[in-house]
Protein backbone atom coordinates (compact mmCIF):
# COMPACT_ATOMS: atom_id res chain seq x y z
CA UNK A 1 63.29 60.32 256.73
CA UNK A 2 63.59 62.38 253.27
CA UNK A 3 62.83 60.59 250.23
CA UNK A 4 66.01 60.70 248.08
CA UNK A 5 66.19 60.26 244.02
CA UNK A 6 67.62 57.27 243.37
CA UNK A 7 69.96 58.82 240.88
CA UNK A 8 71.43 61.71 242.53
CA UNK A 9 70.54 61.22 245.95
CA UNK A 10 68.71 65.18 246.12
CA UNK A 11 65.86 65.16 248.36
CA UNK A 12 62.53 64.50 246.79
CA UNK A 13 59.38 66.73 247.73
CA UNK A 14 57.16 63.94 246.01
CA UNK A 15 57.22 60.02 246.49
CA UNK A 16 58.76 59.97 242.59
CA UNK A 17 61.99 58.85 241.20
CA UNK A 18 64.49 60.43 239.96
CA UNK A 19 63.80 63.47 240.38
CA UNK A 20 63.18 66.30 237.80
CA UNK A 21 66.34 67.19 238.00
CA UNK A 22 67.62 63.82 236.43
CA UNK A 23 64.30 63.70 234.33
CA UNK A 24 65.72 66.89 232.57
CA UNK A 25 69.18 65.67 232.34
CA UNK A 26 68.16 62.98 230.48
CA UNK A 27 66.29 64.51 228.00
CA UNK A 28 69.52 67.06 227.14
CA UNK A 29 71.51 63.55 226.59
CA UNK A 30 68.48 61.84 224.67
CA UNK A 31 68.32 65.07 222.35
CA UNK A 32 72.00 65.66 222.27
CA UNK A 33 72.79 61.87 221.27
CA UNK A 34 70.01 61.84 218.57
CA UNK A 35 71.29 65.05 216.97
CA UNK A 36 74.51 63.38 216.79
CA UNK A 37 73.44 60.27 215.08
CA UNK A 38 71.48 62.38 212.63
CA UNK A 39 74.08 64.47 212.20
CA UNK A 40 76.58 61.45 210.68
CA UNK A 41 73.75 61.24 207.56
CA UNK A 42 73.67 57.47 206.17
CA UNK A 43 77.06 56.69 206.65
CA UNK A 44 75.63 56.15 210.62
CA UNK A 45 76.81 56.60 214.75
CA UNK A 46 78.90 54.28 215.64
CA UNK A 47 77.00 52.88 219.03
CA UNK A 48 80.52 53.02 221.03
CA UNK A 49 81.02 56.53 220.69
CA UNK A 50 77.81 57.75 221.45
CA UNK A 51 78.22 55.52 224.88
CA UNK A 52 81.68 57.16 225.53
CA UNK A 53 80.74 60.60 224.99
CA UNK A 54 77.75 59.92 227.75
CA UNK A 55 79.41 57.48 230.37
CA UNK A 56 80.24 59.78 232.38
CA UNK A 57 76.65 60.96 232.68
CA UNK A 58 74.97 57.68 232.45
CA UNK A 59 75.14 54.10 232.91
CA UNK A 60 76.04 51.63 230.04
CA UNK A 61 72.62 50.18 230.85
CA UNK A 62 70.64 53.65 230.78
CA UNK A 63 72.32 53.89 227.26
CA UNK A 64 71.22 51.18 225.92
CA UNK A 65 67.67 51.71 227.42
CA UNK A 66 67.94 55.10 225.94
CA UNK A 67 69.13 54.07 222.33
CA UNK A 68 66.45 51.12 222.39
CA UNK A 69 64.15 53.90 223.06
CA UNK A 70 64.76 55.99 219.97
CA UNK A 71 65.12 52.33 217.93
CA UNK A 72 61.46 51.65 219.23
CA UNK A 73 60.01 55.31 218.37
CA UNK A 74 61.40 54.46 215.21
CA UNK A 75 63.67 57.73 215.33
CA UNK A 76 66.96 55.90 214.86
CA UNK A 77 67.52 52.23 213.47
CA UNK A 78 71.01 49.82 214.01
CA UNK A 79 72.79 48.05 212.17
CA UNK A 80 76.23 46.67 212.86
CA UNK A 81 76.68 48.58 215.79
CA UNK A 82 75.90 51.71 213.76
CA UNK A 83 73.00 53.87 214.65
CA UNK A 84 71.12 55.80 211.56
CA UNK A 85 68.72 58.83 212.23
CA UNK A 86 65.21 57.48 210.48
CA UNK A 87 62.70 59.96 211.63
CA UNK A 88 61.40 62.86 209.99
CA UNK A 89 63.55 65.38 208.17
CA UNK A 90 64.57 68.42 210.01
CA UNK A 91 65.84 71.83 208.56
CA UNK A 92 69.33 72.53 208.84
């Protein structure tokens, strides 16, 4: 029997999950959803909208997991629900 990914259900040629596939996916949301909070400057992300631009692509859990992430990198800090890009500065 194939080995599936867990997230998509594409066979796997490896015994990993998810597959690269979802890996990559992801990373597009990860980077997209940071340049977004950066992109509000200090006035900040509101959490929500972040999640309901994504939910269709991820679960409310792989959000937060994702968001607590960036928090623990120290890329992006929270307060009040609002997220604020804290890493380094980036050229426009």
């Amino acid at each position: 029997m194939p080995v599936e990914c867990m997230t998509c259900g594409a066979a796997l040629t490896q015994h990993t999950s998810p597959c690269s596939f979802c890996q990559n996916k992801a990373l597009r949301i990860t980077v997209a959803l940071l340049e977004a909070i950066r992109s509000a400057g200090p006035a900040g992300f509101p959490s929500g909208y972040g999640y309901a631009a994504v939910m269709g692509q991820m679960s409310l859990d792989q959000y937060q997991n994702t968001i607590a992430l960036l928090k623990r990198t120290g890329l992006v800090k929270e307060s009040h629900r609002l997220l604020t890009y804290t890493g380094p500065a980036i050229g426009d």
